[in-house]
PDB file of N, CA and C in Angstrom:
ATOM      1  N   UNK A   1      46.232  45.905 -20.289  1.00  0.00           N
ATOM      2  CA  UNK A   1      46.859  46.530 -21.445  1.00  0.00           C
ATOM      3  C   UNK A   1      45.761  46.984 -22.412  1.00  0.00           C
ATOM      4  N   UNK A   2      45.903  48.087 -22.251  1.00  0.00           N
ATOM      5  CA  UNK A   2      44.807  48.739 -23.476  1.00  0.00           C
ATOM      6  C   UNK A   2      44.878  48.158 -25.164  1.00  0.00           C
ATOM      7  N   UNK A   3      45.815  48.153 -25.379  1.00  0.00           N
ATOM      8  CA  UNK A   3      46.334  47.842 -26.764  1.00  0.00           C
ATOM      9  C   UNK A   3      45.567  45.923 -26.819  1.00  0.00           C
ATOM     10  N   UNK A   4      45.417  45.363 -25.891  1.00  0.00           N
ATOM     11  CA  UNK A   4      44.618  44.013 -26.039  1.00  0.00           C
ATOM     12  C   UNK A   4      43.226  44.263 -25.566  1.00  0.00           C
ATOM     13  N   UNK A   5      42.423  45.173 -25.507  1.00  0.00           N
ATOM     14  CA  UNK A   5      41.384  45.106 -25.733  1.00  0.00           C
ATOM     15  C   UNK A   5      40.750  45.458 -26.720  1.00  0.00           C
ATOM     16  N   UNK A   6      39.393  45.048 -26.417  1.00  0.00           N
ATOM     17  CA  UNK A   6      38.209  44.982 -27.942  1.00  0.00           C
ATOM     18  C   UNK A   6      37.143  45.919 -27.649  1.00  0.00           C
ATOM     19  N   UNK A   7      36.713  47.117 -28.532  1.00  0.00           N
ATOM     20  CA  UNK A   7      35.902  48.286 -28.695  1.00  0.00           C
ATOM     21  C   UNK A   7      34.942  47.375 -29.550  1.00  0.00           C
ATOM     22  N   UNK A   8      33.717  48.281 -28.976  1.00  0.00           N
ATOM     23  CA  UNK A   8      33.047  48.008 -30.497  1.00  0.00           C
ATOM     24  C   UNK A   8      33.127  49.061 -31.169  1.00  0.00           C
ATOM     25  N   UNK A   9      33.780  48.426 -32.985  1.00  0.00           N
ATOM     26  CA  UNK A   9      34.218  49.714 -33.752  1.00  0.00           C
ATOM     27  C   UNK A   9      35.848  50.411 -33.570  1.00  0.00           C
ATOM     28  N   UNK A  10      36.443  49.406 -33.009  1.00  0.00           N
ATOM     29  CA  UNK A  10      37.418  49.783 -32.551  1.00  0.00           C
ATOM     30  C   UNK A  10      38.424  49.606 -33.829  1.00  0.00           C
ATOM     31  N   UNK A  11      39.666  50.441 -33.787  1.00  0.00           N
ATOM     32  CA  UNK A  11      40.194  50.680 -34.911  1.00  0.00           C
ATOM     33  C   UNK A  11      41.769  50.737 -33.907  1.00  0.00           C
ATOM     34  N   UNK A  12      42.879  49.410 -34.031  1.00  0.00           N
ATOM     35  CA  UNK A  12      43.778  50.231 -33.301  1.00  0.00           C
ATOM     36  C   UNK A  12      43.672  50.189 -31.458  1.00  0.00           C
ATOM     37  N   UNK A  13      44.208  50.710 -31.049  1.00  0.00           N
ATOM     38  CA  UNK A  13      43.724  50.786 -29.908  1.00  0.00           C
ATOM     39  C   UNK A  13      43.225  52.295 -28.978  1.00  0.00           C
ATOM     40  N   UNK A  14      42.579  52.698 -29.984  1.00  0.00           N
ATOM     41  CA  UNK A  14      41.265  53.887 -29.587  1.00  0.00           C
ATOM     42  C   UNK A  14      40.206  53.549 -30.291  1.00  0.00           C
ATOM     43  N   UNK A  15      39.143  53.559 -29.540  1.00  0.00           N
ATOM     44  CA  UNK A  15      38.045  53.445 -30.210  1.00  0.00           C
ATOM     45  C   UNK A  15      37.270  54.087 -30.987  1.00  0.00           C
ATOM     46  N   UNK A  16      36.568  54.248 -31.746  1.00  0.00           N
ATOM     47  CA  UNK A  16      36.572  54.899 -32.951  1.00  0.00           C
ATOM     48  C   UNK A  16      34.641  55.932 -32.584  1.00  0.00           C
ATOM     49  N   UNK A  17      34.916  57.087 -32.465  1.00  0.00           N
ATOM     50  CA  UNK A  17      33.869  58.001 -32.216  1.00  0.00           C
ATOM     51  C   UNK A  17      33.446  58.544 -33.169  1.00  0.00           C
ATOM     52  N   UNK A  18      32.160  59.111 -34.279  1.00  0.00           N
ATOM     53  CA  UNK A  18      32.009  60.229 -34.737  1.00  0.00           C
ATOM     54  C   UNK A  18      32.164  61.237 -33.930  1.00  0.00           C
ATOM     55  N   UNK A  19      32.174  62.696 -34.722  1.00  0.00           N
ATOM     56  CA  UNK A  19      32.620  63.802 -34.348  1.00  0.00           C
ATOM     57  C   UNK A  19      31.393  64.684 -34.912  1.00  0.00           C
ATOM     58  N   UNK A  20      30.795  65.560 -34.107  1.00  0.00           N
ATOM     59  CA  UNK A  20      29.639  66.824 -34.488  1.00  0.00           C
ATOM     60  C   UNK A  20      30.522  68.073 -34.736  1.00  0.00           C
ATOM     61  N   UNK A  21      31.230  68.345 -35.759  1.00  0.00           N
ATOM     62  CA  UNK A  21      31.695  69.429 -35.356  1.00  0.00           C
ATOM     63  C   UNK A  21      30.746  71.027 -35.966  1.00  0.00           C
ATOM     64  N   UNK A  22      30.539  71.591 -35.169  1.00  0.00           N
ATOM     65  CA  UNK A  22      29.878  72.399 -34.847  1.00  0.00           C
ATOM     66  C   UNK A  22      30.224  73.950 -34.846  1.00  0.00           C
ATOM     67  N   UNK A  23      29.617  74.865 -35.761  1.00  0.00           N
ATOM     68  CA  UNK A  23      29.936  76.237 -35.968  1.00  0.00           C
ATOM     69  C   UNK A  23      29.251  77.038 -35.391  1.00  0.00           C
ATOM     70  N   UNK A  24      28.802  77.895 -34.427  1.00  0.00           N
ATOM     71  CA  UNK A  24      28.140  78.453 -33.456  1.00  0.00           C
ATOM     72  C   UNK A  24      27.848  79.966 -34.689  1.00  0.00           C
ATOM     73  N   UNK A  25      26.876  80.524 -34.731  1.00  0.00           N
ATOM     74  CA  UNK A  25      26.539  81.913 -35.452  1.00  0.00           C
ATOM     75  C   UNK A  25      26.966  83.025 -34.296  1.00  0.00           C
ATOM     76  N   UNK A  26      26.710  83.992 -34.699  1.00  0.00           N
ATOM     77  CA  UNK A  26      26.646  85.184 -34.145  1.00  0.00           C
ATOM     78  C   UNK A  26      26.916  86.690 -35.212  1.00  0.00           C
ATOM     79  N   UNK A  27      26.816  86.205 -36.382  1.00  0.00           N
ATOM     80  CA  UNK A  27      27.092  87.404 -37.286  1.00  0.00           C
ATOM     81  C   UNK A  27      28.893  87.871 -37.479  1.00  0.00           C
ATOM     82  N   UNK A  28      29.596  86.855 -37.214  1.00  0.00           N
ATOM     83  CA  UNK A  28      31.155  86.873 -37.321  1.00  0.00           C
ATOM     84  C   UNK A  28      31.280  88.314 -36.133  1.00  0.00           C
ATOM     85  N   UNK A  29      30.874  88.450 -35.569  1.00  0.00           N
ATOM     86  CA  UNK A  29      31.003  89.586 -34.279  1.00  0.00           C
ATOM     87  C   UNK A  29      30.609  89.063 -32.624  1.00  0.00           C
ATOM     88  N   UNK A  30      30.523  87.389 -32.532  1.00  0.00           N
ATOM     89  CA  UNK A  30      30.078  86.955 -31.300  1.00  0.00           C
ATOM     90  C   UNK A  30      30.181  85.596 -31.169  1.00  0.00           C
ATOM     91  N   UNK A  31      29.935  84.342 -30.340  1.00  0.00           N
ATOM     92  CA  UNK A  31      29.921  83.050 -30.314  1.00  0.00           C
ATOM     93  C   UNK A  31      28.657  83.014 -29.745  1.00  0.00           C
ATOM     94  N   UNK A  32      27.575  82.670 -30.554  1.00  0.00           N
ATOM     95  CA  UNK A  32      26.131  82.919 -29.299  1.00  0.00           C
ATOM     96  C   UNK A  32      25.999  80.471 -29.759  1.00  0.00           C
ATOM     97  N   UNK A  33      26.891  80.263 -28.506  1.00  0.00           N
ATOM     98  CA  UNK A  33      25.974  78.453 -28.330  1.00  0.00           C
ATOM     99  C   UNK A  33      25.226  78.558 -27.773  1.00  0.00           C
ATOM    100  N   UNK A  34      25.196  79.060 -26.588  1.00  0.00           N
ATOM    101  CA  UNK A  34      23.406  79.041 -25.393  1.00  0.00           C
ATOM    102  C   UNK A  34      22.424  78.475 -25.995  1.00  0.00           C
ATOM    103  N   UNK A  35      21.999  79.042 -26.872  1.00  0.00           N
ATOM    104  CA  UNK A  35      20.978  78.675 -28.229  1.00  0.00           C
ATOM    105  C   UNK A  35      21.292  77.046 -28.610  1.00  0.00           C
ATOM    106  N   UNK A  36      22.161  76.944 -28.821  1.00  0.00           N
ATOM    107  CA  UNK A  36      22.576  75.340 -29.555  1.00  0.00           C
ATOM    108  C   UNK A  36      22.911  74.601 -28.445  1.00  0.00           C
ATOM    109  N   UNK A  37      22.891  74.732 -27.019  1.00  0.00           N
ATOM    110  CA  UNK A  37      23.565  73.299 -26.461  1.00  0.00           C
ATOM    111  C   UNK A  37      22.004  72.335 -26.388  1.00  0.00           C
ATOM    112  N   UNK A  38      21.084  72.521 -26.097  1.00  0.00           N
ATOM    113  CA  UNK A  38      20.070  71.974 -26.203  1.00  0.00           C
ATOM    114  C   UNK A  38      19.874  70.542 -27.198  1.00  0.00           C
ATOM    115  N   UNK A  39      19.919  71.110 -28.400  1.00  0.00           N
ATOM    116  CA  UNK A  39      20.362  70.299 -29.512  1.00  0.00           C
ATOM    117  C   UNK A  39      21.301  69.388 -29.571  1.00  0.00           C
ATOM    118  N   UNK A  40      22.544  70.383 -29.432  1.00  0.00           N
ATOM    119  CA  UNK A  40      23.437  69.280 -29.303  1.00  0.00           C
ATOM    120  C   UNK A  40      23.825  68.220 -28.650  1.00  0.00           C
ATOM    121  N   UNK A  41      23.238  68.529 -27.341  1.00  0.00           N
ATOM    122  CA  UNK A  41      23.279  67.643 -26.191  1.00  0.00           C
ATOM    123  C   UNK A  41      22.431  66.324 -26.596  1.00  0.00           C
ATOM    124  N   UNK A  42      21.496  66.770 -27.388  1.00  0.00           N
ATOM    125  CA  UNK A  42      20.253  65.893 -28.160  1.00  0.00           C
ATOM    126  C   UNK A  42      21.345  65.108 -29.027  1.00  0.00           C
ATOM    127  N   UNK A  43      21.885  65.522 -29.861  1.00  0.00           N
ATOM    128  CA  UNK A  43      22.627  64.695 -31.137  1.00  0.00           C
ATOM    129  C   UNK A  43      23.689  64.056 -30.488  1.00  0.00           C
ATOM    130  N   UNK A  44      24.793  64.152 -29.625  1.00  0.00           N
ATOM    131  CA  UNK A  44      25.434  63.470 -28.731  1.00  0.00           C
ATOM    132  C   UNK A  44      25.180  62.396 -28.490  1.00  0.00           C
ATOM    133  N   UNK A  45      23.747  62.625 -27.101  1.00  0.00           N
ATOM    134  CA  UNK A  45      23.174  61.742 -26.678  1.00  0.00           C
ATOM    135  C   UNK A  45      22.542  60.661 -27.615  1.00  0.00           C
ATOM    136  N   UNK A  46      21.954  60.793 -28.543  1.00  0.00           N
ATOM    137  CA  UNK A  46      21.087  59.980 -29.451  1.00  0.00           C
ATOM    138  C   UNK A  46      22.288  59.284 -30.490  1.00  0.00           C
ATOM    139  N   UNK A  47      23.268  59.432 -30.527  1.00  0.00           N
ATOM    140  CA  UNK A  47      23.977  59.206 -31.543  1.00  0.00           C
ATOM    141  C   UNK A  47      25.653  58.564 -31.318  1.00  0.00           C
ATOM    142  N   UNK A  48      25.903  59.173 -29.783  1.00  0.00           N
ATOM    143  CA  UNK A  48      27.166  58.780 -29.433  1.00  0.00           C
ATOM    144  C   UNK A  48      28.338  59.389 -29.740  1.00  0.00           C
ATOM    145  N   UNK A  49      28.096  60.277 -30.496  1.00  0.00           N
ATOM    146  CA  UNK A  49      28.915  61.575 -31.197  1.00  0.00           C
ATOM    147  C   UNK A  49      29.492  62.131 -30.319  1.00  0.00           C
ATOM    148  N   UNK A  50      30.750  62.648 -30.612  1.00  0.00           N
ATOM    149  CA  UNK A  50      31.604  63.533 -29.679  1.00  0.00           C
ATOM    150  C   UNK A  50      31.240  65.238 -30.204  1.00  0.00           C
ATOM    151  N   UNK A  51      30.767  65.977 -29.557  1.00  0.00           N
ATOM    152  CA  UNK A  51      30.252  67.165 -30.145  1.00  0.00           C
ATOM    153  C   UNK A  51      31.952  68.327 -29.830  1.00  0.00           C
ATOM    154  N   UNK A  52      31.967  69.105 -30.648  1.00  0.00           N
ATOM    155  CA  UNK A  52      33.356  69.765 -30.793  1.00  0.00           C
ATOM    156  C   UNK A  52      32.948  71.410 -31.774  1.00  0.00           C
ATOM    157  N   UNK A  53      32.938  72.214 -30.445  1.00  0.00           N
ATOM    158  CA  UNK A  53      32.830  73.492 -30.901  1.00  0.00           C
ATOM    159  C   UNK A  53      33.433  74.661 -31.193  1.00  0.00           C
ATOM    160  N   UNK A  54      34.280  74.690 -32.132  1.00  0.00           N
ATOM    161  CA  UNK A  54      35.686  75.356 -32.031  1.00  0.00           C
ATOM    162  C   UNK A  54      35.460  77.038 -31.661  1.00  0.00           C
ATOM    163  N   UNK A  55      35.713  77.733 -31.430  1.00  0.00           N
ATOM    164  CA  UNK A  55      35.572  79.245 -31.517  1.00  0.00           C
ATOM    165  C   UNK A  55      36.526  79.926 -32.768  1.00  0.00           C
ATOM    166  N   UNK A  56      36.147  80.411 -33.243  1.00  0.00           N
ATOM    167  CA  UNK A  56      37.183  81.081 -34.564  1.00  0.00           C
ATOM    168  C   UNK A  56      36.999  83.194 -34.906  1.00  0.00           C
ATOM    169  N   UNK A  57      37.824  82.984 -34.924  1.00  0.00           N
ATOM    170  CA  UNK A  57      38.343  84.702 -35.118  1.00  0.00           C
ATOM    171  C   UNK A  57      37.432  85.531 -35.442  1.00  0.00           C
ATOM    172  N   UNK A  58      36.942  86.772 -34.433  1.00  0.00           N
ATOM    173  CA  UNK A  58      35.951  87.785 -34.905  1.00  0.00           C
ATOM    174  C   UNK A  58      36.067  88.481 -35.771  1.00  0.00           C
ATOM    175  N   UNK A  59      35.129  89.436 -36.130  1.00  0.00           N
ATOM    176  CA  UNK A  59      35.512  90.652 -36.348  1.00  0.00           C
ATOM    177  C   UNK A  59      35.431  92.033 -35.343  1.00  0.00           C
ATOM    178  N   UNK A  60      36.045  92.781 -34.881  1.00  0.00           N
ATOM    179  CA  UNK A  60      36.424  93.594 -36.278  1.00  0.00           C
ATOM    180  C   UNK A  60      38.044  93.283 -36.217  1.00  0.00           C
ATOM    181  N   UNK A  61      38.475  92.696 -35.323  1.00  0.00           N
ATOM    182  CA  UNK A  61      40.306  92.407 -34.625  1.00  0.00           C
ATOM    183  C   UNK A  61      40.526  91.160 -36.400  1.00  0.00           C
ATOM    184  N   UNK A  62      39.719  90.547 -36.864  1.00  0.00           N
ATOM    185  CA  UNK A  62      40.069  89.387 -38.116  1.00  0.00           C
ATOM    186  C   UNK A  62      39.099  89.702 -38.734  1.00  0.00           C
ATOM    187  N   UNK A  63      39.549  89.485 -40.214  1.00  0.00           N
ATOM    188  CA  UNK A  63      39.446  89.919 -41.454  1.00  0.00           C
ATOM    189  C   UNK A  63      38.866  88.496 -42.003  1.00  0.00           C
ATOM    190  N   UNK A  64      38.091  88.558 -43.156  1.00  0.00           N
ATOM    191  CA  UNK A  64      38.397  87.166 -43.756  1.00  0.00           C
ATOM    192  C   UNK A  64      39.296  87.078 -44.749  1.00  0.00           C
ATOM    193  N   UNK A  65      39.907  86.249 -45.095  1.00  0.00           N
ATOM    194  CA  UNK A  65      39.496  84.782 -44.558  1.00  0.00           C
ATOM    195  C   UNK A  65      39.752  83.953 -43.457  1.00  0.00           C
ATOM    196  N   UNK A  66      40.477  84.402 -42.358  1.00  0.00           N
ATOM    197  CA  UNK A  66      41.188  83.955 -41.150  1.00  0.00           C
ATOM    198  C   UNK A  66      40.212  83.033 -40.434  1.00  0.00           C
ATOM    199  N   UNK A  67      38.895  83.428 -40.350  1.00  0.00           N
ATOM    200  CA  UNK A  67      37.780  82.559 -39.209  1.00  0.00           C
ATOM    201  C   UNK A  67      37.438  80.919 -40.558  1.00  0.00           C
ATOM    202  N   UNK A  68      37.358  81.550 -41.752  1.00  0.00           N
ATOM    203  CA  UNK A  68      37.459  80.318 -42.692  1.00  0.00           C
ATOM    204  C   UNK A  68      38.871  79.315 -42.419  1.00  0.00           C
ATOM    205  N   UNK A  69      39.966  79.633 -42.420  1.00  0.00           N
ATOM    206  CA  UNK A  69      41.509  78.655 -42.102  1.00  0.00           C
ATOM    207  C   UNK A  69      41.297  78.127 -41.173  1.00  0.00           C
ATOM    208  N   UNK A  70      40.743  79.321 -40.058  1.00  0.00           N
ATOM    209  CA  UNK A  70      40.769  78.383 -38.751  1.00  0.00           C
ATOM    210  C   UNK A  70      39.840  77.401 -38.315  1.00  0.00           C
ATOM    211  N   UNK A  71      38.733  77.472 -39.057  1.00  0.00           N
ATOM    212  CA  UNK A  71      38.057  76.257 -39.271  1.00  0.00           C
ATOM    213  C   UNK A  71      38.580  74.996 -39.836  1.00  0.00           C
ATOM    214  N   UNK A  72      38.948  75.680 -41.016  1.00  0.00           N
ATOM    215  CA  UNK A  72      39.743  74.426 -42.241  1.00  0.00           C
ATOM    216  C   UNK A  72      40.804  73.399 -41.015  1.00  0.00           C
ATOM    217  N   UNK A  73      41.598  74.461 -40.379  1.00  0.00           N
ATOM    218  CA  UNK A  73      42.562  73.713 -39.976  1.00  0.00           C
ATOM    219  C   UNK A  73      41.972  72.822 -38.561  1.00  0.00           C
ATOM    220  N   UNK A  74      41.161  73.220 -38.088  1.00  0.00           N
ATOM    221  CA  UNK A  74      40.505  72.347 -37.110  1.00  0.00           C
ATOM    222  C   UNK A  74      39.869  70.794 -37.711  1.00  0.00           C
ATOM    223  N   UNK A  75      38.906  71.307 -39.295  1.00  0.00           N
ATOM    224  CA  UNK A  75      38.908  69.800 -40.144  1.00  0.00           C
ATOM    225  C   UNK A  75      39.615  69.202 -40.260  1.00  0.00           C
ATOM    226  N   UNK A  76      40.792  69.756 -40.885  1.00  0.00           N
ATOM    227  CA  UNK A  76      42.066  68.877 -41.523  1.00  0.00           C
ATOM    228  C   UNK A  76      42.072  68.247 -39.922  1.00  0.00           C
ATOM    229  N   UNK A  77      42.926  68.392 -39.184  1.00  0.00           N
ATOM    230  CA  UNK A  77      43.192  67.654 -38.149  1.00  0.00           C
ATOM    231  C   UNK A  77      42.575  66.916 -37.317  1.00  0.00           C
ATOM    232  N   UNK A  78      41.193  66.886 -37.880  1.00  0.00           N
ATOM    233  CA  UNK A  78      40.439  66.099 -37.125  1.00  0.00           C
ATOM    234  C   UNK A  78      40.056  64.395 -38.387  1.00  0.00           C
ATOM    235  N   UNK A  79      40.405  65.093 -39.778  1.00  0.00           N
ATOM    236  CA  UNK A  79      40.266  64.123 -40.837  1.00  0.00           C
ATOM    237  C   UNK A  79      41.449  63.452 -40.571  1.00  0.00           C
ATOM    238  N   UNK A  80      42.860  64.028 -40.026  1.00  0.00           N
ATOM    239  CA  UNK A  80      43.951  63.373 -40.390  1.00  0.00           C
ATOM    240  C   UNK A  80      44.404  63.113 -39.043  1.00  0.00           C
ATOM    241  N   UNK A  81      43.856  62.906 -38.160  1.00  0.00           N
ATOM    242  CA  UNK A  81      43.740  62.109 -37.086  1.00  0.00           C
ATOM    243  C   UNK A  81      44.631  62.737 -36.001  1.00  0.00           C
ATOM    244  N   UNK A  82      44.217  63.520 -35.448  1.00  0.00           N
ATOM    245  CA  UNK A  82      44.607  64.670 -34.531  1.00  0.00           C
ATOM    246  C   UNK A  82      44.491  63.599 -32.970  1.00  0.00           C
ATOM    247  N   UNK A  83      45.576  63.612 -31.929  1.00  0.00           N
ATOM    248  CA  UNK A  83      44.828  62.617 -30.722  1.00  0.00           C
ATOM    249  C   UNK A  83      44.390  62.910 -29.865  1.00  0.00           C
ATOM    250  N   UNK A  84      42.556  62.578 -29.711  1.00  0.00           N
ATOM    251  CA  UNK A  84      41.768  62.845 -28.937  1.00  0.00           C
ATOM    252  C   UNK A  84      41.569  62.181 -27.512  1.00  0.00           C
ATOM    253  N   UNK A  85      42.652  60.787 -28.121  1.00  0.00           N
ATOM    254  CA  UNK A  85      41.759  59.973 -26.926  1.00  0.00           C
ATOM    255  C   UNK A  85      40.996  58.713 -27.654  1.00  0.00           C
ATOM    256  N   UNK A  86      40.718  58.771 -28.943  1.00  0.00           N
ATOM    257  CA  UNK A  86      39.473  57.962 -29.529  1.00  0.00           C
ATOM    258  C   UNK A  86      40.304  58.526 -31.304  1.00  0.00           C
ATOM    259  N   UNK A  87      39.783  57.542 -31.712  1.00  0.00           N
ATOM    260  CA  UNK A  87      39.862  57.550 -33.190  1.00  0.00           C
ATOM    261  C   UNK A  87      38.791  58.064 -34.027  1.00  0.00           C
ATOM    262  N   UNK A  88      39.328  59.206 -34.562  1.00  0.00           N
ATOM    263  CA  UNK A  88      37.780  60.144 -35.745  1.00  0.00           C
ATOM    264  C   UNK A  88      37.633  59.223 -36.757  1.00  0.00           C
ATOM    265  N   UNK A  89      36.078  58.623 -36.711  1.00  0.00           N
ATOM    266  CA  UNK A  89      35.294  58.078 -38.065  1.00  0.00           C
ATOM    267  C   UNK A  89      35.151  58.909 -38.457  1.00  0.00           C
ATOM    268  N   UNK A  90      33.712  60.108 -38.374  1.00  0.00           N
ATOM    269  CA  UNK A  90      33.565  60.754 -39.391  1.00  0.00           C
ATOM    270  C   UNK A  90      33.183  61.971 -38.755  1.00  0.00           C
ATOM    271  N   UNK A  91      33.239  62.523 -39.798  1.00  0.00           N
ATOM    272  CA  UNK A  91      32.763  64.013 -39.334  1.00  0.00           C
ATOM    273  C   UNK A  91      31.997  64.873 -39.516  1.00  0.00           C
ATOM    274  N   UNK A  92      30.965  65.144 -39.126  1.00  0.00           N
ATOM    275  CA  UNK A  92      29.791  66.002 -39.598  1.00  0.00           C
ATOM    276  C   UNK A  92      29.653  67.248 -39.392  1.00  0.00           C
ATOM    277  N   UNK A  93      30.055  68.103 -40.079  1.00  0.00           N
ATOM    278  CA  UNK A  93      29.506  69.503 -39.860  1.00  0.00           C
ATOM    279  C   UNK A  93      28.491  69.888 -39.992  1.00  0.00           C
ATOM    280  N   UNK A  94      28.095  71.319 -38.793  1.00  0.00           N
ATOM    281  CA  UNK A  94      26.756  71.556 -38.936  1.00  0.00           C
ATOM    282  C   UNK A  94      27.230  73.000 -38.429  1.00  0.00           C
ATOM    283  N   UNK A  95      26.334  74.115 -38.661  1.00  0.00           N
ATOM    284  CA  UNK A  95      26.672  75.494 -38.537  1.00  0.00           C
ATOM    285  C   UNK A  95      25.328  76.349 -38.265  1.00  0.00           C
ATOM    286  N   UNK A  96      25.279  77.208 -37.549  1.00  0.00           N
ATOM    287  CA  UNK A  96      24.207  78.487 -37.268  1.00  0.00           C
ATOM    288  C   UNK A  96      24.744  79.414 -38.227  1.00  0.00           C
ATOM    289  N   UNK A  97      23.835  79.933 -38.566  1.00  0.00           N
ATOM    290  CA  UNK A  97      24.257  81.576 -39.158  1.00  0.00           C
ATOM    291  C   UNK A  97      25.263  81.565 -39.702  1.00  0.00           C
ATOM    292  N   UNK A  98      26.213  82.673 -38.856  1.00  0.00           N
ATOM    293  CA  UNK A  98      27.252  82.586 -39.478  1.00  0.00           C
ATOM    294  C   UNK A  98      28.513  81.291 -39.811  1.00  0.00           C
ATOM    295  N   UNK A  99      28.081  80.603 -38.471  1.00  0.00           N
ATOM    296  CA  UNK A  99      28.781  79.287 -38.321  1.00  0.00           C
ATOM    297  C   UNK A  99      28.633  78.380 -40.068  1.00  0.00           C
ATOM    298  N   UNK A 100      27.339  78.198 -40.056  1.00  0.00           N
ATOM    299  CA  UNK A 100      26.848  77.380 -41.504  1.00  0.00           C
ATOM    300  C   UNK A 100      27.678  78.209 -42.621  1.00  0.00           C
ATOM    301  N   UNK A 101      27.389  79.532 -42.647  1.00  0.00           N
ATOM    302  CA  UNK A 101      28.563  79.913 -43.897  1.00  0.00           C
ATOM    303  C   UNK A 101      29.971  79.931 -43.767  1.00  0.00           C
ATOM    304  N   UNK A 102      30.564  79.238 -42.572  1.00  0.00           N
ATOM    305  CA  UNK A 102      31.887  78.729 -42.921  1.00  0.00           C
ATOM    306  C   UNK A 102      31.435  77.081 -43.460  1.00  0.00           C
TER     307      UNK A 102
END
């Protein structure tokens, strides 16, 4: 029975992961990660982090603010406990280019 076992950090019966969530750049006209899995694979590994790279709305088909919501709403649900499988501690954002200015 899952629900009688012990995590370390366990919260509940999912265990409790940080989250990398991660904004990929490309000038709001592309998703360029190629560039970033390197890294990330680095912060994962070193840290235990669940890395989570959403893709969000281009241009020229989206306007802003649409690629901003759809970020937002990927936070919110990951703050307010969306089910992964594992329980979100915390959450760190980190962004390229355009990614960082959402």
């Amino acid at each position: 029975d899952v629900s009688q076992r012990r995590f370390a950090g366990a919260c509940g019966q999912y265990r409790q992961r940080d989250v990398i969530l991660h904004l990929t750049g490309g000038g709001f006209f592309a998703h360029t990660i190629a560039s970033d899995l390197p890294y990330l694979l680095d912060w994962s590994a070193s840290t235990g982090a669940v890395v989570i790279c959403p893709e969000y709305a281009l241009l020229p088909e989206h306007t802003f603010p649409r690629a901003l919501e759809q970020i937002f709403d990927v936070y919110s649900a990951l703050v307010d406990g969306v089910d992964l499988g594992f329980q979100v501690n915390r959450v760190i954002v980190t962004g390229e280019s355009a990614g960082g200015n959402l």
